[in-house]
Protein backbone atom coordinates (compact mmCIF):
# COMPACT_ATOMS: atom_id res chain seq x y z
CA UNK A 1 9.69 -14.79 -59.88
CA UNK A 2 7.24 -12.54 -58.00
CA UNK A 3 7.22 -13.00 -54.06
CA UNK A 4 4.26 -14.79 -53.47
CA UNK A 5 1.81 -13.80 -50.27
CA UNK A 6 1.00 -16.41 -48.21
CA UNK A 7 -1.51 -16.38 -45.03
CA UNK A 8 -0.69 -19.19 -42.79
CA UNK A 9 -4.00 -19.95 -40.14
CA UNK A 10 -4.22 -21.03 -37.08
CA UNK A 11 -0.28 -19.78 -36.28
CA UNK A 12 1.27 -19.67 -32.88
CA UNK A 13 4.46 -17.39 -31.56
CA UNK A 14 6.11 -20.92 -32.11
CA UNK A 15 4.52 -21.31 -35.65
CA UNK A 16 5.95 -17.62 -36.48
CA UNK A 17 9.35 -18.72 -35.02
CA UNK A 18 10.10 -21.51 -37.04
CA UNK A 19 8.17 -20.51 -40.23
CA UNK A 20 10.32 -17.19 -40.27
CA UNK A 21 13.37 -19.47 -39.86
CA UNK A 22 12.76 -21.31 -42.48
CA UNK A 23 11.74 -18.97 -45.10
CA UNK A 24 14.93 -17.01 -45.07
CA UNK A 25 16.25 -19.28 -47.73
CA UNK A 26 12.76 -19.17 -49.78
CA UNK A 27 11.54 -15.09 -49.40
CA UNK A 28 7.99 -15.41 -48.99
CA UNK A 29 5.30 -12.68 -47.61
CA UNK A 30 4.46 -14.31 -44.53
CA UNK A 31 1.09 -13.08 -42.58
CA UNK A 32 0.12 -14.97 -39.44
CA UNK A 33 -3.35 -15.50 -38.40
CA UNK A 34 -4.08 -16.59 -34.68
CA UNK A 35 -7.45 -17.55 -35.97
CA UNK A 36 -8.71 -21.30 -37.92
CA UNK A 37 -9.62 -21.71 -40.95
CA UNK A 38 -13.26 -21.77 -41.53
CA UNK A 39 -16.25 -20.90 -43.18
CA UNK A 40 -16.56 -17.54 -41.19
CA UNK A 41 -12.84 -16.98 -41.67
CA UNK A 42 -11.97 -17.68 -45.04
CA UNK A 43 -12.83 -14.11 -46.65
CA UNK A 44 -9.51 -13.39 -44.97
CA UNK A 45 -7.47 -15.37 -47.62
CA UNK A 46 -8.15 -12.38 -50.23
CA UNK A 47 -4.94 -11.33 -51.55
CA UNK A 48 -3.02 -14.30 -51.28
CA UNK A 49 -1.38 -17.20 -53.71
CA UNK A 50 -1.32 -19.53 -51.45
CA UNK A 51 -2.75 -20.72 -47.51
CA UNK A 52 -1.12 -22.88 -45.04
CA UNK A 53 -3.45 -24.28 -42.34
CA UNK A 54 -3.07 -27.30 -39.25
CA UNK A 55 -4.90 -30.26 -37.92
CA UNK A 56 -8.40 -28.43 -36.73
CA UNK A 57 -8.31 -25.79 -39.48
CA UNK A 58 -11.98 -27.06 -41.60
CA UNK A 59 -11.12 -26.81 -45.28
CA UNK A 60 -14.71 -27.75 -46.22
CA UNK A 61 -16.90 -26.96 -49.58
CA UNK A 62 -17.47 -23.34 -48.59
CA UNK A 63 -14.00 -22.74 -47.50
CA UNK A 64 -13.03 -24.17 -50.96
CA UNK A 65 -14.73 -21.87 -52.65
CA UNK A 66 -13.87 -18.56 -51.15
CA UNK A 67 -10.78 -19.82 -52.27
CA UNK A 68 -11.66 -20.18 -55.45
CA UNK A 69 -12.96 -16.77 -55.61
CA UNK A 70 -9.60 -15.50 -54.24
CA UNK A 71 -7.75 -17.16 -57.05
CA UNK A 72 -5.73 -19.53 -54.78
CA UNK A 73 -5.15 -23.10 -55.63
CA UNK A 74 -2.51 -24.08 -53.03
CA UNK A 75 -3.25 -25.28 -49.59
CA UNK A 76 -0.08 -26.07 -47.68
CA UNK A 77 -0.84 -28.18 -44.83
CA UNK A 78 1.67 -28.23 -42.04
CA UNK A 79 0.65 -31.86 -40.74
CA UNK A 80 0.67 -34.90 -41.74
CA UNK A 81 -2.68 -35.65 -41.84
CA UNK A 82 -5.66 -34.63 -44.34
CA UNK A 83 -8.54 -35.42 -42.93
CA UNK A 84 -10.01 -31.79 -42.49
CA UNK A 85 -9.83 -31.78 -46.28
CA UNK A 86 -12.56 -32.42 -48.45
CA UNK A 87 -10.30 -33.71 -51.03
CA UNK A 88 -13.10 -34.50 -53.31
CA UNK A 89 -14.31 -31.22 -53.48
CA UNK A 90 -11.07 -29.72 -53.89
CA UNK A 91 -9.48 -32.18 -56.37
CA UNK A 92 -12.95 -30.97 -58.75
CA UNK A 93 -11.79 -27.49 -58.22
CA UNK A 94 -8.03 -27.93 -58.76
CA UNK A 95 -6.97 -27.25 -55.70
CA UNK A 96 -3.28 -28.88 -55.12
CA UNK A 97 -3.09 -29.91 -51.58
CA UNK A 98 0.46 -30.38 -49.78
CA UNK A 99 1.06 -32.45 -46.55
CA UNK A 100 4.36 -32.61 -44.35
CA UNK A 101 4.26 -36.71 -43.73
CA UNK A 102 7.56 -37.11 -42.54
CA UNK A 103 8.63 -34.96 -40.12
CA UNK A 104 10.18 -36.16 -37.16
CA UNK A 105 8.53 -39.97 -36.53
CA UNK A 106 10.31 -40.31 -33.69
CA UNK A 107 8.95 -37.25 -31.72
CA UNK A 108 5.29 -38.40 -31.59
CA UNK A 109 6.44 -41.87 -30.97
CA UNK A 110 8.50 -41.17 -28.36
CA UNK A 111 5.50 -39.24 -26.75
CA UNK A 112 3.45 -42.17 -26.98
CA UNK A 113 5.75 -44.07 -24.70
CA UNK A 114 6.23 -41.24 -22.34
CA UNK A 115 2.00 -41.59 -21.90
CA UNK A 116 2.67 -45.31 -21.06
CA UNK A 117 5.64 -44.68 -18.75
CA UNK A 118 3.59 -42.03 -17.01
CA UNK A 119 0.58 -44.15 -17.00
CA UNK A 120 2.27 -47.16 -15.55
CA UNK A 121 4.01 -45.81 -13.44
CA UNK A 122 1.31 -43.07 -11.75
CA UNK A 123 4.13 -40.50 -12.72
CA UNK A 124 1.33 -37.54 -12.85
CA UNK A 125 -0.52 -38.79 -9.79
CA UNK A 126 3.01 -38.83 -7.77
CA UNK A 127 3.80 -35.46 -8.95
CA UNK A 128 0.54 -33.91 -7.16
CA UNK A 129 1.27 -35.63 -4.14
CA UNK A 130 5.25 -34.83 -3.59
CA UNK A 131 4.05 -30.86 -3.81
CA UNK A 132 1.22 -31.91 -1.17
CA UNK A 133 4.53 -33.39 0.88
CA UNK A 134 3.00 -36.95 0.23
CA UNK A 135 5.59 -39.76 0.08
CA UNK A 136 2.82 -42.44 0.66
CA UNK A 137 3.85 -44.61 -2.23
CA UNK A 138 -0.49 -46.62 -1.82
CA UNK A 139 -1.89 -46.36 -5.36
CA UNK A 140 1.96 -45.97 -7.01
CA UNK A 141 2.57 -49.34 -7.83
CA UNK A 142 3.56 -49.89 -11.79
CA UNK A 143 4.66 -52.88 -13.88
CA UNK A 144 7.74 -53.84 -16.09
CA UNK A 145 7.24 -52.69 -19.02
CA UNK A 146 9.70 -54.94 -21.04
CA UNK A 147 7.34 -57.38 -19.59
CA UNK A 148 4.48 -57.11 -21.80
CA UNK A 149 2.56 -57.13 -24.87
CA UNK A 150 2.48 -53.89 -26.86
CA UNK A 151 0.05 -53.85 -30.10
CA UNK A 152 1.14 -51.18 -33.07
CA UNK A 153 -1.90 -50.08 -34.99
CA UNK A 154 -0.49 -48.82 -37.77
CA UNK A 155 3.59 -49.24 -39.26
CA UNK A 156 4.30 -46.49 -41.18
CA UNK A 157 7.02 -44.07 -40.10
CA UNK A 158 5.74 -43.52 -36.46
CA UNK A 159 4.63 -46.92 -35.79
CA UNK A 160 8.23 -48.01 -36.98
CA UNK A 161 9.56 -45.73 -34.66
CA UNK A 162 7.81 -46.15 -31.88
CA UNK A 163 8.80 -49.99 -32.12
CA UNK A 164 12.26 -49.25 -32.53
CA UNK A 165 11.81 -47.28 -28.83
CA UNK A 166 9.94 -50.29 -27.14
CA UNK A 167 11.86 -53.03 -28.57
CA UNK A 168 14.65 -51.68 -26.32
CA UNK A 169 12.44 -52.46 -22.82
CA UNK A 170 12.45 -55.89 -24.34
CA UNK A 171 8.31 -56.14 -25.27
CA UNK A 172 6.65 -58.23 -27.46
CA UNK A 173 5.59 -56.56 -30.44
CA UNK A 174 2.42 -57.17 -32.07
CA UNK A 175 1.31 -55.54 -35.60
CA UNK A 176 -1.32 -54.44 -37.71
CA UNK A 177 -2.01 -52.66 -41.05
CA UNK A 178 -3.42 -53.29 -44.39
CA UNK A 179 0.09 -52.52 -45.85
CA UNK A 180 3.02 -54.65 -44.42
CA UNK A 181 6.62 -52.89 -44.01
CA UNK A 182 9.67 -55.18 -44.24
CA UNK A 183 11.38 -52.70 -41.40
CA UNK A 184 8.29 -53.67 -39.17
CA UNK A 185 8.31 -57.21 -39.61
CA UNK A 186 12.00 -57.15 -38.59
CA UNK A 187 10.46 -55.76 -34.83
CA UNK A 188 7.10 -56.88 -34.69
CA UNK A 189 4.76 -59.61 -35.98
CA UNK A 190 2.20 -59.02 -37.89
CA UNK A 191 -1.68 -60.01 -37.01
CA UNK A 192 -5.23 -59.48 -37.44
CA UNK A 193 -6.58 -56.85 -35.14
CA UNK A 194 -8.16 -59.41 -33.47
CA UNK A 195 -5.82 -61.31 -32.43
CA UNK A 196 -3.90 -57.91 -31.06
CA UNK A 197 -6.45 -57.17 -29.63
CA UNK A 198 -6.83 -60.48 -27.37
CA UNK A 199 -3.39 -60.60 -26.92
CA UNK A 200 -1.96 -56.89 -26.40
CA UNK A 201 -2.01 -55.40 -22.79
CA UNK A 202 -0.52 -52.12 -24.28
CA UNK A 203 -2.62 -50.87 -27.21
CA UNK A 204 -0.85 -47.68 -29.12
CA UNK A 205 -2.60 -45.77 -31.72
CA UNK A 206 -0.65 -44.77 -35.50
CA UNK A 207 -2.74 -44.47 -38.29
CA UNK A 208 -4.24 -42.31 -40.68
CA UNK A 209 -8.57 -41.63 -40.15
CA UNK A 210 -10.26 -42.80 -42.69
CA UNK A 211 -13.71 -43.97 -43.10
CA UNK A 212 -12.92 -47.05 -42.77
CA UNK A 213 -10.42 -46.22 -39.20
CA UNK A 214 -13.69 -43.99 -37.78
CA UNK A 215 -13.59 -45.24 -34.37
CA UNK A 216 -12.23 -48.23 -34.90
CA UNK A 217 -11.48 -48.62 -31.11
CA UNK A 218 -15.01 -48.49 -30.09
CA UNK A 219 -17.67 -50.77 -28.01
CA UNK A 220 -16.94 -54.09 -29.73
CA UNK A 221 -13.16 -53.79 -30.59
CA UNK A 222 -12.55 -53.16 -26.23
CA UNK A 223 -14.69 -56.25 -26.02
CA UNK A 224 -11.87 -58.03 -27.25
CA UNK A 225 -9.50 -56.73 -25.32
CA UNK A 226 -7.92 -57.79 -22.00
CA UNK A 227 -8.92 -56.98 -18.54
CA UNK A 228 -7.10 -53.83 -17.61
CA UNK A 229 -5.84 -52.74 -21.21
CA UNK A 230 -3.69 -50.00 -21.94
CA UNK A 231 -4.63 -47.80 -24.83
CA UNK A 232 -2.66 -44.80 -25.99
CA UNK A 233 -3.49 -42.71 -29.07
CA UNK A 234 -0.82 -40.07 -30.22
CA UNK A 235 -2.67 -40.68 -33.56
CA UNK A 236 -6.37 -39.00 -34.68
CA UNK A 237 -9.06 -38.48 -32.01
CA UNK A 238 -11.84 -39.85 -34.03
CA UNK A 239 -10.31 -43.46 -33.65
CA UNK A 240 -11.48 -43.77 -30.40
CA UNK A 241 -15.13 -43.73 -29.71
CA UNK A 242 -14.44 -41.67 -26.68
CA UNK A 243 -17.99 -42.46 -25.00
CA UNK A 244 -17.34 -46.20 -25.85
CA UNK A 245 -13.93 -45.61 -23.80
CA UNK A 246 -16.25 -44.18 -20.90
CA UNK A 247 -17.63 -47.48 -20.53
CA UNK A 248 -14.52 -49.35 -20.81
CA UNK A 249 -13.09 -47.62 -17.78
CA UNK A 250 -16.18 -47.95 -15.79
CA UNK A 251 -15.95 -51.42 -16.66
CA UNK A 252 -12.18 -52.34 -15.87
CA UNK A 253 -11.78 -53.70 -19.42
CA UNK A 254 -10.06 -50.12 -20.07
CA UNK A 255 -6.73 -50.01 -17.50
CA UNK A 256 -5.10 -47.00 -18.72
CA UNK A 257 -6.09 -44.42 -21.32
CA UNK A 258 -3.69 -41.92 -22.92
CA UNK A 259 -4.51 -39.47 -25.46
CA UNK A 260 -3.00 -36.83 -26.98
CA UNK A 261 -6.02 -36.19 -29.40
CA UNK A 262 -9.61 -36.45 -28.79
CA UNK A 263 -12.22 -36.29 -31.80
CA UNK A 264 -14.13 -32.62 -30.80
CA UNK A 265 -10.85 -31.14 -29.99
CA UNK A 266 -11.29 -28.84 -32.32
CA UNK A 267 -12.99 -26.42 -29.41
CA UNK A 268 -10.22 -27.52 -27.05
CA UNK A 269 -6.85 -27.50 -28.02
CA UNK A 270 -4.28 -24.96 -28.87
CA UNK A 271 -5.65 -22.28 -26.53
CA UNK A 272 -5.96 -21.23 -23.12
CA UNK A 273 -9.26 -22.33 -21.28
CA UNK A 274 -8.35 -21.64 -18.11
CA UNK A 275 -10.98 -20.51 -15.75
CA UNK A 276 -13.89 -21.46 -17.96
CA UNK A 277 -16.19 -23.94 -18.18
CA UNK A 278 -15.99 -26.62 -20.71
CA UNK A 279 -18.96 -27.48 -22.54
CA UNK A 280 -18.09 -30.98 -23.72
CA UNK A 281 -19.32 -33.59 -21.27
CA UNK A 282 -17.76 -36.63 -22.45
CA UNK A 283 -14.49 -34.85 -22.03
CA UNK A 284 -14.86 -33.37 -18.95
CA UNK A 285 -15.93 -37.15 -17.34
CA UNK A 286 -12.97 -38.16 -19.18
CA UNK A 287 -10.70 -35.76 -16.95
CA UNK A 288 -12.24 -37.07 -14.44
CA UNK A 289 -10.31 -40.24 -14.27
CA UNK A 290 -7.12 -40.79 -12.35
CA UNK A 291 -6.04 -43.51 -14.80
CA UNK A 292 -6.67 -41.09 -17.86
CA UNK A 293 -4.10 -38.88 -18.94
CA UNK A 294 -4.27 -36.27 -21.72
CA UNK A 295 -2.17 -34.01 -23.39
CA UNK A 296 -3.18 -31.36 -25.51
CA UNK A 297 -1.97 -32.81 -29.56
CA UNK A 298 1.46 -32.58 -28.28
CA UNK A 299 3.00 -35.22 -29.40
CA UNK A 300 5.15 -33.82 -32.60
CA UNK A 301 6.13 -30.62 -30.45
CA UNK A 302 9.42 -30.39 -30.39
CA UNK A 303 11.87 -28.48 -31.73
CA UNK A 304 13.06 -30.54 -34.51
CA UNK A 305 10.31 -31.59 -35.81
CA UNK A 306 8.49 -27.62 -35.80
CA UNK A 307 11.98 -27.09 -37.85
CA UNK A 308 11.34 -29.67 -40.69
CA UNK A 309 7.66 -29.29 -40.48
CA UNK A 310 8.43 -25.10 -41.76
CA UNK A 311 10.87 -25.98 -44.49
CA UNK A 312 8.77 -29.12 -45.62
CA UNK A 313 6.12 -26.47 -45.83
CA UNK A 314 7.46 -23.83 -47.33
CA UNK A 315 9.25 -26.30 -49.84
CA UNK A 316 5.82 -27.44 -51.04
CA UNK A 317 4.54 -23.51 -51.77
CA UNK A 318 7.97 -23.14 -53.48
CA UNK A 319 7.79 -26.28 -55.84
CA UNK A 320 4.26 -25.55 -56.78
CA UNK A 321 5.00 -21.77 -57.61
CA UNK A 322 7.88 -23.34 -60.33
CA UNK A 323 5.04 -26.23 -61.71
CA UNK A 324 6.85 -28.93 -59.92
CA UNK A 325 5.97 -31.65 -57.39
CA UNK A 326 7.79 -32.73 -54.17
CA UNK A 327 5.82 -36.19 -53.45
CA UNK A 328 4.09 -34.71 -50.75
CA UNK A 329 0.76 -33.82 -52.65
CA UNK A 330 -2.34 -35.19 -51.43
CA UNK A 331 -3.22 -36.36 -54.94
């Protein structure tokens, strides 16, 4: 079987290690490009059989068809998540379109409830102030976490796991998704969003976006909420209705705000900024806050789950160069 080429966008040193890893056992050409996928990037794919491409890589109608042009047909996506797609576009060209869905759960979840321990407990805020030789503990003071009311938006794989992590502070768990899962309702009960809403003093974040998910936490869903909410998402930035979440803080409704994605983040994340000036004024108020912490999409980093998310990968390009299907197709 001839060695097929593939060009895998928007590729780290990190990316490189683990994809190199990986592909001793399958052989590919591997050529890494620093650069996203997009419109004014895509008459790089030339050459190839195949493209791998992340989270804020835009696989849009015109990207599609350079593709086309090229001859490729596979687009290997190294994320769970497929919303950069247009899937209609590319299911009328052919295109197959591979996800990784299940790599390590339990590394995004338990970065979710590292954002709520930090948050709680003013970890980041002490951390500035012991290098300042500040031991003034003023402003420090947290809660029990096994104490409250967490609300799980979402129960697939990293909604189950991050229950499994909080069910061992002792919380109350609160669920909700269109599609119930017997593991979930072992840990959590199931609910209507508004009653997690009312009810929930630690919101967390674990769904897919869809058009029917676009900000679904926005000006009337924090309306619901309690005084002095905690809301995490580890999940998609466009959930949150990030100027609606402006609002909420200036109001008090919003507590505590952790996010490890943001909807333009696109611009942002994955490279070094430092020493210039962001253009993006809702984000930069955002950073603003001493009860809002962010992270830069970091939740799945670690080194397990860079590991499975390669040979998931590269097991997709492999079972679509022999005609077969792994399960992991997009449709």
């Amino acid at each position: 079987m001839t060695k097929a080429r593939i060009a895998v966008f928007s590729s780290k040193s990190y990316d490189k290690h683990s994809m190199d890893a990986a592909n001793e056992k399958f052989g590919f050409e591997l050529d890494y490009y620093k650069t996203q996928l997009n419109a004014s990037t895509a008459k790089l794919v030339d050459g190839y059989d195949a493209i791998s491409c992340f989270v804020n890589d835009v696989v849009d109608t015109k990207v599609l068809e350079q593709l086309d042009k090229s001859g490729i047909k596979m687009i290997a996506l190294r994320c769970a998540g497929f919303n950069n797609v247009d899937l209609v576009e590319a299911k009328k060209r052919g295109f197959v379109v591979s996800r990784v869905p299940g790599y390590s759960p339990e590394s995004v979840a338990e970065h979710a409830v590292a954002m709520m321990l930090c948050l709680n407990r003013k970890l980041h805020k002490a951390y500035s102030r012991i290098r300042e030789h500040n031991f003034n503990l003023e402003g420090l003071l947290g809660f029990n976490l096994g104490s409250k009311t967490v609300g799980i938006i979402g129960t697939g794989k990293i909604g189950l796991a991050t229950m499994k992590a909080l069910s061992g502070f002792g919380c109350k768990l609160l669920c909700h998704d269109p599609y119930i899962n017997p593991e979930a309702e072992k840990l959590a009960t199931y609910v209507d969003l508004d009653t997690l809403y009312a009810q929930s003093d630690i919101i967390s974040l674990h769904c897919p976006l869809t058009e029917e998910s676009h900000h679904l936490i926005d000006h009337e869903a924090f309306a619901k909420m309690k005084d002095n909410v905690m809301l995490i998402n580890t999940s998609r930035g466009a959930l949150v209705n990030a100027s609606d979440a402006i609002e909420a803080l200036k109001s008090g409704r919003l507590g505590y705000l952790g996010l490890d994605v943001y909807e333009l983040e696109g611009d942002l994340f994955f490279r070094d900024l430092s020493g210039q000036v962001l253009h993006d004024d809702v984000f930069g108020l955002l950073l603003s806050y001493p009860n809002v912490l962010v992270t830069g999409h970091q939740g799945y980093f670690t080194d397990l789950a860079l590991s499975q998310i390669a040979d998931t990968t590269l097991s997709n390009i492999k079972a679509y160069q022999k005609g077969e299907q792994t399960g992991n197709e997009v449709f």
